[in-house]
C-alpha atoms as a PDB file:
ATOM      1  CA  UNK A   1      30.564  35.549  65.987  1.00  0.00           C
ATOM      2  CA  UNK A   2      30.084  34.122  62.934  1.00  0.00           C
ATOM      3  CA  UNK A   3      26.572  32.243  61.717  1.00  0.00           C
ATOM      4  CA  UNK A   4      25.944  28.374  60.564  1.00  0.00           C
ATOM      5  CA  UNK A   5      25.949  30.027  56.922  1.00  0.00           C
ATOM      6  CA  UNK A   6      29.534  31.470  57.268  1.00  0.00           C
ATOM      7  CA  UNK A   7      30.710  28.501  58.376  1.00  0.00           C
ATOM      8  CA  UNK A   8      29.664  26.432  55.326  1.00  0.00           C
ATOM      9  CA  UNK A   9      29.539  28.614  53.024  1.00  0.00           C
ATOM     10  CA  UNK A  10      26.232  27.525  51.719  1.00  0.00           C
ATOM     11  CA  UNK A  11      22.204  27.341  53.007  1.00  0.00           C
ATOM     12  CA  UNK A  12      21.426  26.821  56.803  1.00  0.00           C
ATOM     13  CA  UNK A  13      20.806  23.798  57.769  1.00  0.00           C
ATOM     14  CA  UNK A  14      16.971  22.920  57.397  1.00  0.00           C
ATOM     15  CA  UNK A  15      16.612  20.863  60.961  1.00  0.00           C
ATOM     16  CA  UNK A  16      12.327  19.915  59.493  1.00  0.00           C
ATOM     17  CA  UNK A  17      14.266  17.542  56.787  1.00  0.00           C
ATOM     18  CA  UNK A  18      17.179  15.986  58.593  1.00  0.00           C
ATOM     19  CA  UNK A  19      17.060  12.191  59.140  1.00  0.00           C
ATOM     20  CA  UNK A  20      13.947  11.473  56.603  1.00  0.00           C
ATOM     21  CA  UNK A  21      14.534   9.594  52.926  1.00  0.00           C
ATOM     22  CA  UNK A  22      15.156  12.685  50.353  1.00  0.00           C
ATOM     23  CA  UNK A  23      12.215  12.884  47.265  1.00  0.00           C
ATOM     24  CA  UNK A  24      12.244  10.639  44.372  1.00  0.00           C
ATOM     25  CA  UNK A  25      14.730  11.990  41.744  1.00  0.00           C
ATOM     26  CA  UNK A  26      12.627  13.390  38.756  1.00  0.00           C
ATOM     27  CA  UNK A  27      12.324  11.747  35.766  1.00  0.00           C
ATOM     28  CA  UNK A  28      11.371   8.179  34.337  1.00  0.00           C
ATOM     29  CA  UNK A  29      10.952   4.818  37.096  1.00  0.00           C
ATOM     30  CA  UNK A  30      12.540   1.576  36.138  1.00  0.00           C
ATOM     31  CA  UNK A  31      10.828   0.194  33.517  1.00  0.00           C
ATOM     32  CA  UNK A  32       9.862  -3.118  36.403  1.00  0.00           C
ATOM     33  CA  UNK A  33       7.937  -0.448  38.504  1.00  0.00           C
ATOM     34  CA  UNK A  34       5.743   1.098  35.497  1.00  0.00           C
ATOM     35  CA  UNK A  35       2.761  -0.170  35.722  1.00  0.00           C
ATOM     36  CA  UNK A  36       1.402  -1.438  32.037  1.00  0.00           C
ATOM     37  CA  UNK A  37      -1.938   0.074  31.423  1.00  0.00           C
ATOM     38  CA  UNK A  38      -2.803  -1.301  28.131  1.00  0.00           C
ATOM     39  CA  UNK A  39      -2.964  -4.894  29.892  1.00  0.00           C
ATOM     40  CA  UNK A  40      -5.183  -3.799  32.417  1.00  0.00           C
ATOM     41  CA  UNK A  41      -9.068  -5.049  32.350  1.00  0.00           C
ATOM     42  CA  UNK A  42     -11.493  -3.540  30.403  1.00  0.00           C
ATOM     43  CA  UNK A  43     -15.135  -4.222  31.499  1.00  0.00           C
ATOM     44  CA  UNK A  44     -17.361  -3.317  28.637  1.00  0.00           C
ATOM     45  CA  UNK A  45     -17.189  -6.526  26.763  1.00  0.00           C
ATOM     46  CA  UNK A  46     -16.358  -4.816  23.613  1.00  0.00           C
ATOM     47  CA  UNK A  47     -13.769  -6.926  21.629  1.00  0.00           C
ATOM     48  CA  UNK A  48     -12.470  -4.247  18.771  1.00  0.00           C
ATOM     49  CA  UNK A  49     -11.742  -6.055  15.018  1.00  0.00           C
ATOM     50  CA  UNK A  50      -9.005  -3.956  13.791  1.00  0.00           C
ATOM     51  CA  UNK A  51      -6.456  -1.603  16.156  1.00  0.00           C
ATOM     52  CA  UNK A  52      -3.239  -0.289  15.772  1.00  0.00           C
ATOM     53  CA  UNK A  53      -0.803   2.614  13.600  1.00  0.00           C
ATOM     54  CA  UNK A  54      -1.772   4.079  10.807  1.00  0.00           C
ATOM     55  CA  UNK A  55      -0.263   6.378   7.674  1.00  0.00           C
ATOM     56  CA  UNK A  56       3.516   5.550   8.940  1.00  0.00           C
ATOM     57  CA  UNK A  57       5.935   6.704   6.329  1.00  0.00           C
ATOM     58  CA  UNK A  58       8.822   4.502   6.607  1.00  0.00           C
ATOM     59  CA  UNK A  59      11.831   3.778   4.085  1.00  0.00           C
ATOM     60  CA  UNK A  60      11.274  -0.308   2.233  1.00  0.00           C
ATOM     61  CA  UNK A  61      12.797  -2.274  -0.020  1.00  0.00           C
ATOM     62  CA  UNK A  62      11.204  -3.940  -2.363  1.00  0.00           C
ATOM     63  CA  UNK A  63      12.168  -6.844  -5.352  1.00  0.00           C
ATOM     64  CA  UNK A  64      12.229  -5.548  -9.048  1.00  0.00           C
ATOM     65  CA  UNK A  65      12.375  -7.394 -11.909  1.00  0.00           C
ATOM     66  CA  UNK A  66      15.291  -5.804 -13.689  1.00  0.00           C
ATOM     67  CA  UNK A  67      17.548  -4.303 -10.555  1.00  0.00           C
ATOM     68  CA  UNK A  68      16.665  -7.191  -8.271  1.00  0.00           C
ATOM     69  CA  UNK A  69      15.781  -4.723  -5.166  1.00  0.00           C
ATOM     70  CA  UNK A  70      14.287  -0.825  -5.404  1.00  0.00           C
ATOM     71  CA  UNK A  71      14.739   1.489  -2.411  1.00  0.00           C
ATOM     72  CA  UNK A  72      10.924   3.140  -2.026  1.00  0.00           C
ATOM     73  CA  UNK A  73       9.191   4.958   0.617  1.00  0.00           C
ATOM     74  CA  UNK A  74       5.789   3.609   1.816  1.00  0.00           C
ATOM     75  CA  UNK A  75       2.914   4.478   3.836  1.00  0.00           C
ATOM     76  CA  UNK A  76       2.221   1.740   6.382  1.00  0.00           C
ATOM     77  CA  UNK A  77      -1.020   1.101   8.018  1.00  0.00           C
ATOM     78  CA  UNK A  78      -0.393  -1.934  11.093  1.00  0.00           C
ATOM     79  CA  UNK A  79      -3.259  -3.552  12.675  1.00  0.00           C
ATOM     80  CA  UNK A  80      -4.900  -6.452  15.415  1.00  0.00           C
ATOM     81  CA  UNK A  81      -7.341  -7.680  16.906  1.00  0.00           C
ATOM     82  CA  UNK A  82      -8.091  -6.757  20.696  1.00  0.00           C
ATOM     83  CA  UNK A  83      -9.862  -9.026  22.677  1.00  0.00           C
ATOM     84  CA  UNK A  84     -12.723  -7.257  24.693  1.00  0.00           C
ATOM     85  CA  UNK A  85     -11.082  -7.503  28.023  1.00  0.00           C
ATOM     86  CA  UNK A  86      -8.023  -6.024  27.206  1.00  0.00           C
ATOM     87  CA  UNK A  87      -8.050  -1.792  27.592  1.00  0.00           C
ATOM     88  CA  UNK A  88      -5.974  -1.686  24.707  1.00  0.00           C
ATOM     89  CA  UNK A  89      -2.337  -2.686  22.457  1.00  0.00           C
ATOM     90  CA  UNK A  90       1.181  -1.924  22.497  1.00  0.00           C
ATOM     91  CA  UNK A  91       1.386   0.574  19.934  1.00  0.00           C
ATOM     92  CA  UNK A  92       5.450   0.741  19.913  1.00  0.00           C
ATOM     93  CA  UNK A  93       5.517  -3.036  18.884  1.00  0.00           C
ATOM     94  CA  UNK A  94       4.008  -2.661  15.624  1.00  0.00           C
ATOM     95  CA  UNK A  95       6.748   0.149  14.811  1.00  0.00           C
ATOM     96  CA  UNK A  96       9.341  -2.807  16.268  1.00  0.00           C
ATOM     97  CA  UNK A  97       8.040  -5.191  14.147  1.00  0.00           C
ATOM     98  CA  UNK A  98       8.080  -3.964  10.533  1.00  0.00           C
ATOM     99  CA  UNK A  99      11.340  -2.182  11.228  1.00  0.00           C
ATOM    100  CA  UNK A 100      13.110  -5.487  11.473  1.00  0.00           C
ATOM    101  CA  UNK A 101      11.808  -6.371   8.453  1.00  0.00           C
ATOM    102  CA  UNK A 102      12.015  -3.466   6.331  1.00  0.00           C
ATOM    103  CA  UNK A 103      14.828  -4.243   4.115  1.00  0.00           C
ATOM    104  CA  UNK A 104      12.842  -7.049   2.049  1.00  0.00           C
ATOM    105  CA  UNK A 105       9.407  -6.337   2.321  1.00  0.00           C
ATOM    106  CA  UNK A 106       6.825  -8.533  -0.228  1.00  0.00           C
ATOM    107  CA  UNK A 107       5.202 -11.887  -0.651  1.00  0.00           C
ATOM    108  CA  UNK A 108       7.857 -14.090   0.352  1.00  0.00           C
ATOM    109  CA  UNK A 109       7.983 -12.332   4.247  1.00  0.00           C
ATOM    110  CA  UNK A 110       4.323 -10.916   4.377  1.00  0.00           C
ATOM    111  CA  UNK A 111       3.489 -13.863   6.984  1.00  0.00           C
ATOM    112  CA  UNK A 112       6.552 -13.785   9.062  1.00  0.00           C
ATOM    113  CA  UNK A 113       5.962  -9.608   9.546  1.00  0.00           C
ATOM    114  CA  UNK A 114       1.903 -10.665  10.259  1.00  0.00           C
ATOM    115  CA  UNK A 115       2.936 -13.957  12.472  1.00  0.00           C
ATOM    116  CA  UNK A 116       4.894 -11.747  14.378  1.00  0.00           C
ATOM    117  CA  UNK A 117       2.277  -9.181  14.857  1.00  0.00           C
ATOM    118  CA  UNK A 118       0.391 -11.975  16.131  1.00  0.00           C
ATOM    119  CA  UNK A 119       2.821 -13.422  18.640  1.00  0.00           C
ATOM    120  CA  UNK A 120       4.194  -9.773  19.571  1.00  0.00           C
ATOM    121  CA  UNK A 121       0.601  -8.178  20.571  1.00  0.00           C
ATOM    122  CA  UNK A 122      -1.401 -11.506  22.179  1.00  0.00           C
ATOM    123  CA  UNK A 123      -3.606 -11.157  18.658  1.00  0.00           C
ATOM    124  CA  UNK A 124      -6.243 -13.958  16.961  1.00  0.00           C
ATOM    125  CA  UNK A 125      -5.675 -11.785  13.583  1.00  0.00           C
ATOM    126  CA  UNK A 126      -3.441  -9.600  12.034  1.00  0.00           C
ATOM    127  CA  UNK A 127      -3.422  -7.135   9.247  1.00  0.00           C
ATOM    128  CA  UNK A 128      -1.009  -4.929   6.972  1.00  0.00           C
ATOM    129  CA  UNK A 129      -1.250  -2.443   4.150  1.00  0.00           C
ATOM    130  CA  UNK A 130       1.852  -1.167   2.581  1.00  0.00           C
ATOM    131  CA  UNK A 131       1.564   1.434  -0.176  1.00  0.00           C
ATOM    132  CA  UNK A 132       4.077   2.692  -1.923  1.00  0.00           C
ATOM    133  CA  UNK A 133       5.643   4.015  -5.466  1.00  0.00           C
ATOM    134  CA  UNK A 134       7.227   1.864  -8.143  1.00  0.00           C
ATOM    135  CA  UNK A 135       9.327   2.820 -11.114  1.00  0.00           C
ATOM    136  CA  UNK A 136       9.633   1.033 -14.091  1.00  0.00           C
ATOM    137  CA  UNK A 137      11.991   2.065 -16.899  1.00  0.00           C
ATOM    138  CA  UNK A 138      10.639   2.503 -20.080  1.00  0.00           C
ATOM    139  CA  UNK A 139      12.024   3.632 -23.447  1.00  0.00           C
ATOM    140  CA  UNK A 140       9.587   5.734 -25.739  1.00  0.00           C
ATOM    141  CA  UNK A 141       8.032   4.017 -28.635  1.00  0.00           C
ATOM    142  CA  UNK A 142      10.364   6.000 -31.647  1.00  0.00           C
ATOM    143  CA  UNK A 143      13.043   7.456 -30.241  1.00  0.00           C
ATOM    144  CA  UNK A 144      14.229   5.116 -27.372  1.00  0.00           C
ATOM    145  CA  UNK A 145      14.385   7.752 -24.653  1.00  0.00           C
ATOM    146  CA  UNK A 146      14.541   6.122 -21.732  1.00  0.00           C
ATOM    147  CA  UNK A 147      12.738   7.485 -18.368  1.00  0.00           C
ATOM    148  CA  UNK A 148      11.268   6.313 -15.065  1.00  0.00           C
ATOM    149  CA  UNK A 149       7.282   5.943 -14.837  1.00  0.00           C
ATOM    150  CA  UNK A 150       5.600   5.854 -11.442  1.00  0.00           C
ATOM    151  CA  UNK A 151       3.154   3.350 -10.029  1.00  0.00           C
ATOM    152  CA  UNK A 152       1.395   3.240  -7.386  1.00  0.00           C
ATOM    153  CA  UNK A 153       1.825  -0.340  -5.797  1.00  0.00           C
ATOM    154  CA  UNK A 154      -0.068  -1.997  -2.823  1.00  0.00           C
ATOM    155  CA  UNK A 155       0.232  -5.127  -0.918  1.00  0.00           C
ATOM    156  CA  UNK A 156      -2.232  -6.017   1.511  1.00  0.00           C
ATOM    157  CA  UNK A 157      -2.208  -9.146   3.961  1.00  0.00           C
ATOM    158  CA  UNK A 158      -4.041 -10.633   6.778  1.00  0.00           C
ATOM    159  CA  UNK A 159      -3.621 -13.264   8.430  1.00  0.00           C
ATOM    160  CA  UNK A 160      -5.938 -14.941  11.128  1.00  0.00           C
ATOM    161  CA  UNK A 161      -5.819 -19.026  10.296  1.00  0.00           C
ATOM    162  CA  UNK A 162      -4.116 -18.550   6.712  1.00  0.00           C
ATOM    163  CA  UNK A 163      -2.397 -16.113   4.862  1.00  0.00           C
ATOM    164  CA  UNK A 164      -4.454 -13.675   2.506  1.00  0.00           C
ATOM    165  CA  UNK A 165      -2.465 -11.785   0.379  1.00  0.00           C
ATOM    166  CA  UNK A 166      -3.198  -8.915  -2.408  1.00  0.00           C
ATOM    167  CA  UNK A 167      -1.357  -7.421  -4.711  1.00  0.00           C
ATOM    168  CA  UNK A 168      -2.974  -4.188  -6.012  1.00  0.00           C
ATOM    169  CA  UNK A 169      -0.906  -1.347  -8.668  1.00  0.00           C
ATOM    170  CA  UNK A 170      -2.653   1.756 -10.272  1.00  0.00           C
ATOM    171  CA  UNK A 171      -1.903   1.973 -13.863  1.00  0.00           C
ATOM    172  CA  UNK A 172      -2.327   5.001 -16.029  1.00  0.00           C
ATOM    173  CA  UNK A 173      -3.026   4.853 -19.706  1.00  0.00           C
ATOM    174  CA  UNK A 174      -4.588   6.923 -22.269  1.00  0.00           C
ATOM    175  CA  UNK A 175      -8.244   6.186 -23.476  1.00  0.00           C
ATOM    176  CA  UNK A 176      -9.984   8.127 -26.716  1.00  0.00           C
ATOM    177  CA  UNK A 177     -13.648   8.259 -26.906  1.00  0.00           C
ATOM    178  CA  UNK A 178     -15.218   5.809 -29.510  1.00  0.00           C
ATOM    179  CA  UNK A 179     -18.038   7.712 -29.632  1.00  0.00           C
ATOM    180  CA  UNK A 180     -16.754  11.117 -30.254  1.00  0.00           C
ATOM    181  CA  UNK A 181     -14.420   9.749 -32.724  1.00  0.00           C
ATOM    182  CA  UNK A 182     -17.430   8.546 -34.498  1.00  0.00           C
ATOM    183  CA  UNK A 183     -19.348  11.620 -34.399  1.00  0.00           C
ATOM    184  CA  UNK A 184     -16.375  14.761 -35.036  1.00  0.00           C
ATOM    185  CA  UNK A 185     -15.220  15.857 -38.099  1.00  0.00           C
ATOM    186  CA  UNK A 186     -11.423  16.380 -36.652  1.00  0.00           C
ATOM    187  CA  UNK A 187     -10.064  14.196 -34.019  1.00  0.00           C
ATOM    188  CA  UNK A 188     -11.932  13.102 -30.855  1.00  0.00           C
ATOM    189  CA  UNK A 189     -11.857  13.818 -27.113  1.00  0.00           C
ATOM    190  CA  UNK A 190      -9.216  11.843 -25.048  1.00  0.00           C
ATOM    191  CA  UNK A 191      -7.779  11.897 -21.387  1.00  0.00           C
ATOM    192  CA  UNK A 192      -5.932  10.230 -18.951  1.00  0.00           C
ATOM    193  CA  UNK A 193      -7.230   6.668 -17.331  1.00  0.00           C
ATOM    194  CA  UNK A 194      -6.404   5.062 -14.196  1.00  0.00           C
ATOM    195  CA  UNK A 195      -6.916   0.861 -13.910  1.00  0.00           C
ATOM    196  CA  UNK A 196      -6.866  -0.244 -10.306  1.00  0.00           C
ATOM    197  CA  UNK A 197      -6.225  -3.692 -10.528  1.00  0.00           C
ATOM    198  CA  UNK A 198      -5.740  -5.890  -7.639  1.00  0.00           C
ATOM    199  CA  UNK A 199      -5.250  -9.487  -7.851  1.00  0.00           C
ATOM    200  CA  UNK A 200      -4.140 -12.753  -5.907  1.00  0.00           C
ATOM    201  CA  UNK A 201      -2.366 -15.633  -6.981  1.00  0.00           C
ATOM    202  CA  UNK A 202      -0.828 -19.336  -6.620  1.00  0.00           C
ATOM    203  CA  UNK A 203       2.702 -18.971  -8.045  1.00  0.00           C
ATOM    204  CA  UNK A 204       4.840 -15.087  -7.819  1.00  0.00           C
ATOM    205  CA  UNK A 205       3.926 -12.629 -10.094  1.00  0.00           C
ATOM    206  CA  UNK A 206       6.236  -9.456 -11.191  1.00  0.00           C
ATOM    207  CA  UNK A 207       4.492  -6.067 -10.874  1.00  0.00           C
ATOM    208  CA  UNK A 208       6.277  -5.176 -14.389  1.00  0.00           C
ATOM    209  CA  UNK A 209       4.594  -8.145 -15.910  1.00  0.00           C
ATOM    210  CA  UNK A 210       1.037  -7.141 -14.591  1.00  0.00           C
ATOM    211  CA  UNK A 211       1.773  -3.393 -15.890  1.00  0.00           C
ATOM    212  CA  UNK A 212       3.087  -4.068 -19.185  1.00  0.00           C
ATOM    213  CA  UNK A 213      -0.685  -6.642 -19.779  1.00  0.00           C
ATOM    214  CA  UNK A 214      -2.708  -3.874 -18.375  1.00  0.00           C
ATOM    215  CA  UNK A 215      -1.124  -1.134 -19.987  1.00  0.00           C
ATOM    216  CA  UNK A 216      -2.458  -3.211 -23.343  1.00  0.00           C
ATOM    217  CA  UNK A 217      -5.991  -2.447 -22.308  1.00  0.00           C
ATOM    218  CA  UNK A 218      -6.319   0.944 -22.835  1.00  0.00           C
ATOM    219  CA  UNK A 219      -5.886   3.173 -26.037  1.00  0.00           C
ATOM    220  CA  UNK A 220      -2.148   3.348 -25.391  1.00  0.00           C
ATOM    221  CA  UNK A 221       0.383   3.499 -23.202  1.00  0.00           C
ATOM    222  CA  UNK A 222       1.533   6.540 -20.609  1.00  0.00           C
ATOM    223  CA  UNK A 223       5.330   7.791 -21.184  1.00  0.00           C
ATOM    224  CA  UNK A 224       7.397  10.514 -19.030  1.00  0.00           C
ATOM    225  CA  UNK A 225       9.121  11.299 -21.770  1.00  0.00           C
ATOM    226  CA  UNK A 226       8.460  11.637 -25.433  1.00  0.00           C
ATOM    227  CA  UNK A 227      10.085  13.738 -28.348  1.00  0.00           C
ATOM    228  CA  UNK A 228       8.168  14.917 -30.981  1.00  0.00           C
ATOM    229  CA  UNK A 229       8.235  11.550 -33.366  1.00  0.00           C
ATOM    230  CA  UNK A 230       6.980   9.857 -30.027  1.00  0.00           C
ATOM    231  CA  UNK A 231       4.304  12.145 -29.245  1.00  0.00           C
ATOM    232  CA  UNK A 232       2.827  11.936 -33.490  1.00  0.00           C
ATOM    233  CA  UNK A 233       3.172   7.766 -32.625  1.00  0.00           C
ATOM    234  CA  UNK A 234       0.948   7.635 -29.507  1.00  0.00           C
ATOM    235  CA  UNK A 235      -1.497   9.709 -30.605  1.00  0.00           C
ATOM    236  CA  UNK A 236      -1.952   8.202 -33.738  1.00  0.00           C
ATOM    237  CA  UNK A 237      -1.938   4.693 -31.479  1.00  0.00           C
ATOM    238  CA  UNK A 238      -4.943   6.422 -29.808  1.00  0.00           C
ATOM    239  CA  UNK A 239      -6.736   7.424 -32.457  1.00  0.00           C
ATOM    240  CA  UNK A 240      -6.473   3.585 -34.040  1.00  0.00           C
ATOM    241  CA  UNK A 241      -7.759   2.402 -30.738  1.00  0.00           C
ATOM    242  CA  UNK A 242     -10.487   3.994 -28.980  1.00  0.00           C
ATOM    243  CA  UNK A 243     -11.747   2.802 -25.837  1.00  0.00           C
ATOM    244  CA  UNK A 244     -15.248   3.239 -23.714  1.00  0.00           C
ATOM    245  CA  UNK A 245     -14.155   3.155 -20.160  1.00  0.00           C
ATOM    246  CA  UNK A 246     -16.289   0.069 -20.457  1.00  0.00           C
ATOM    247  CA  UNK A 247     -14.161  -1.617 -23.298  1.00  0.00           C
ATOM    248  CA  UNK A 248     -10.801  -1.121 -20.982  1.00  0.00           C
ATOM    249  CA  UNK A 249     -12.327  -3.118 -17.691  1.00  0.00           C
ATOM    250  CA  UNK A 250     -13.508  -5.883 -20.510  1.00  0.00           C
ATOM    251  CA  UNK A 251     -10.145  -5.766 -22.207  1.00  0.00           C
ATOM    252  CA  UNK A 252      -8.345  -6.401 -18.704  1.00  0.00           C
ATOM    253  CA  UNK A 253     -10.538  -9.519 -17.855  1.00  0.00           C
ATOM    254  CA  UNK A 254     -10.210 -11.198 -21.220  1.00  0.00           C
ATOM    255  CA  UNK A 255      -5.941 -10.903 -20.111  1.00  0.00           C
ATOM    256  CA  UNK A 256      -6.558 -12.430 -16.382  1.00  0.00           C
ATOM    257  CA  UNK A 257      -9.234 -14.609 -17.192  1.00  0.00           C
ATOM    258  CA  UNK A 258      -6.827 -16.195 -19.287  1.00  0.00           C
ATOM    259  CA  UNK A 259      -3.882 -16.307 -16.778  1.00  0.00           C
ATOM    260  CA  UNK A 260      -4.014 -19.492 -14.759  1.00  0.00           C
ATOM    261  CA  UNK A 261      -1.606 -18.058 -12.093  1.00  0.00           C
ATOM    262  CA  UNK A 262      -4.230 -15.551 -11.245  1.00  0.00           C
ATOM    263  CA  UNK A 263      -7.178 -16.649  -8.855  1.00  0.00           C
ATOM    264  CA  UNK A 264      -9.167 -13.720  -8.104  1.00  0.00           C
ATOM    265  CA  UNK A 265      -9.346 -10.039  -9.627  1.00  0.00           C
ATOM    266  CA  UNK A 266     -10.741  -7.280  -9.063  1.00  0.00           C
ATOM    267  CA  UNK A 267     -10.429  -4.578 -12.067  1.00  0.00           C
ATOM    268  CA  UNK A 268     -11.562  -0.517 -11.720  1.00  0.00           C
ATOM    269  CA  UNK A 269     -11.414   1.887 -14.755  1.00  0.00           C
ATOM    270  CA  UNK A 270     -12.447   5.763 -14.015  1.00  0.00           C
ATOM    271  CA  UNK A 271     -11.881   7.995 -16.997  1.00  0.00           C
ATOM    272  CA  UNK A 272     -11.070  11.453 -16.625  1.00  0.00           C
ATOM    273  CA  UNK A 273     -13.300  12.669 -19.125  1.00  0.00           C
ATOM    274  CA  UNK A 274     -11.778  15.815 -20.409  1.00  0.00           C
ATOM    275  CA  UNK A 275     -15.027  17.707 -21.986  1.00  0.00           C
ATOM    276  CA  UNK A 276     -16.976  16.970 -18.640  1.00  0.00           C
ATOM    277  CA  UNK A 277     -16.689  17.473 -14.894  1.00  0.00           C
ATOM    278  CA  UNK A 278     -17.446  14.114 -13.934  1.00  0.00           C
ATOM    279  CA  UNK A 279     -15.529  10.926 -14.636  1.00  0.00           C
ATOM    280  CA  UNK A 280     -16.574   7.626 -16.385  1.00  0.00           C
ATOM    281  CA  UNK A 281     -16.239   4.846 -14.244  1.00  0.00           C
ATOM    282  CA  UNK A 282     -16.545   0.516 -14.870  1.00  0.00           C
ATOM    283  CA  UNK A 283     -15.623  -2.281 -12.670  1.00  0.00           C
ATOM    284  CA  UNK A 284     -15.708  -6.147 -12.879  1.00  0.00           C
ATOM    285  CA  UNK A 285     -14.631  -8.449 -10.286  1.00  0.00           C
ATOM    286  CA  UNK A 286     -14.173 -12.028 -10.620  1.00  0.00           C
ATOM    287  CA  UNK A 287     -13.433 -15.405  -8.041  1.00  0.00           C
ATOM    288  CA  UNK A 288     -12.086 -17.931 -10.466  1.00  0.00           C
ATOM    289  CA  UNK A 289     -11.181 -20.895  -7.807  1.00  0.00           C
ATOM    290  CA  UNK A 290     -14.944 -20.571  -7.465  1.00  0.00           C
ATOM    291  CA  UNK A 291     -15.660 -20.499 -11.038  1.00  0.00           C
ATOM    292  CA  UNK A 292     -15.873 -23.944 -12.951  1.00  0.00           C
ATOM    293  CA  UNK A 293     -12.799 -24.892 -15.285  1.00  0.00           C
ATOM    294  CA  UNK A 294     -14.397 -24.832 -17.967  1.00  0.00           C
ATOM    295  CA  UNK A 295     -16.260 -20.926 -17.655  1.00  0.00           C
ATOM    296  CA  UNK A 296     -13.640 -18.833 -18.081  1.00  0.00           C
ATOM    297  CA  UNK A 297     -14.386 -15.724 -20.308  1.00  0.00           C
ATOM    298  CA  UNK A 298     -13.015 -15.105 -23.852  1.00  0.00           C
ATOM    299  CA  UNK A 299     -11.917 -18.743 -24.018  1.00  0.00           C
END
């Protein structure tokens, strides 16, 4: 006589089981049964000021002067408000967000990206940093070779009533020591100096523009690539123009103070200084919608 298991050529029958509703199949619940725990009620009172994704590298594009757009990489930090009884955001919704937006990223779309972070997350305020490298073609001083410098370019916005937007770029230039020009028999001590300027403005502003002014400030100009005729010129440029650390941040204000387009600045100089450890280091910042028409500097 042959058994149940013959006959079916599989496992017995299990008579405990038979009849009931089989177990939930493993593995995500429609998304209308998951229950959304950053919505639910916090009790503490605690509203937090700024919440959200940080250091996201994500492919941009941004507008250039000369090729129209340039194809970067930035690092993106995404931020809101959360009022205090909320247990916390939507993290994914940021990503969402500047995704959709990625392909023209600057000024002219800063406040649709932030309204949208606004509408998107329930938010009174929103705020976003984008950092990322420019290149700017430049030919050497002599022999015209032509190479790409890097920049280091920022724009930072917030919006809560109105739009607050900044435009920040690092620019490296050469400075030679006034004082130990003065002082040596041969040559004088020089290194590499970085101006962080960042500025906001009425009317659009090229980051070329605001490189090539700044890059005038210090005791000349940084190249990728020089030959030898280039390298005698820009050391001999140096040597003509020595700057204190404190001569380059004064330089750079005389050049905004002067540009009407330009309504606040804010100007850092830190020298390298390459017969000490430490570095030199000057800054000057200046509000001039609340300055009076006539006080601007070096006018």
């Amino acid at each position: 006589m042959k058994s149940n298991r013959d006959k079916t050529k599989g496992d017995p029958v299990n008579t405990e089981t038979r009849g009931k509703n089989p177990p939930p199949a493993p593995g995500p619940r429609p998304h209308e049964q998951m229950r959304d725990v950053q919505k639910t009620r916090d009790t503490r009172k605690i509203p937090i000021n700024k919440v959200g994704v940080k250091d996201i590298s994500y492919p941009i594009v941004v507008m250039d002067k000369r090729r129209k757009l340039q194809h970067t990489v930035a690092r993106v930090n995404m931020y809101v408000d959360l009022p205090h009884h909320f247990k916390g955001t939507h993290m994914s919704r940021f990503i969402e967000i500047f995704n959709a937006h990625r392909e023209n990223i600057g000024l002219n779309n800063m406040e649709t990206i932030l309204r949208k972070m606004k509408e998107k997350l329930g938010a009174n305020s929103a705020h976003l940093e984008i950092e990322f490298p420019y290149f700017i073609e430049k030919k050497a001083p002599v022999s015209g070779a032509v190479s790409l410098m890097e920049y280091t370019c920022e724009f930072i916005g917030s919006l809560t009533d109105g739009l607050d937007f900044v435009l920040g770029i690092k620019i490296p230039v050469t400075s030679l020591c006034p004082c130990s020009k003065e002082l040596s028999r041969y040559g004088a001590h020089n290194q590499r100096s970085i101006i962080t300027l960042k500025v906001r403005y009425r009317d659009f502003v090229w980051i070329e523009d605001l490189v090539e002014e700044m890059e005038k400030c210090g005791s000349s100009p940084l190249f990728s690539l020089l030959k030898r005729a280039d390298e005698k010129h820009v050391t001999e440029q140096a040597y003509e123009n020595p700057r204190f650390v404190e001569d380059i941040v004064r330089e750079a204000t005389l050049i905004l103070s002067r540009d009407d387009n330009i309504t606040w600045f804010s100007v850092e100089v830190e020298n390298f200084e390459s017969i000490h450890k430490h570095s030199a280091y000057a800054a000057i910042e200046r509000d001039k919608s609340a300055e009076p028409a006539d006080s601007s500097c070096g006018k």
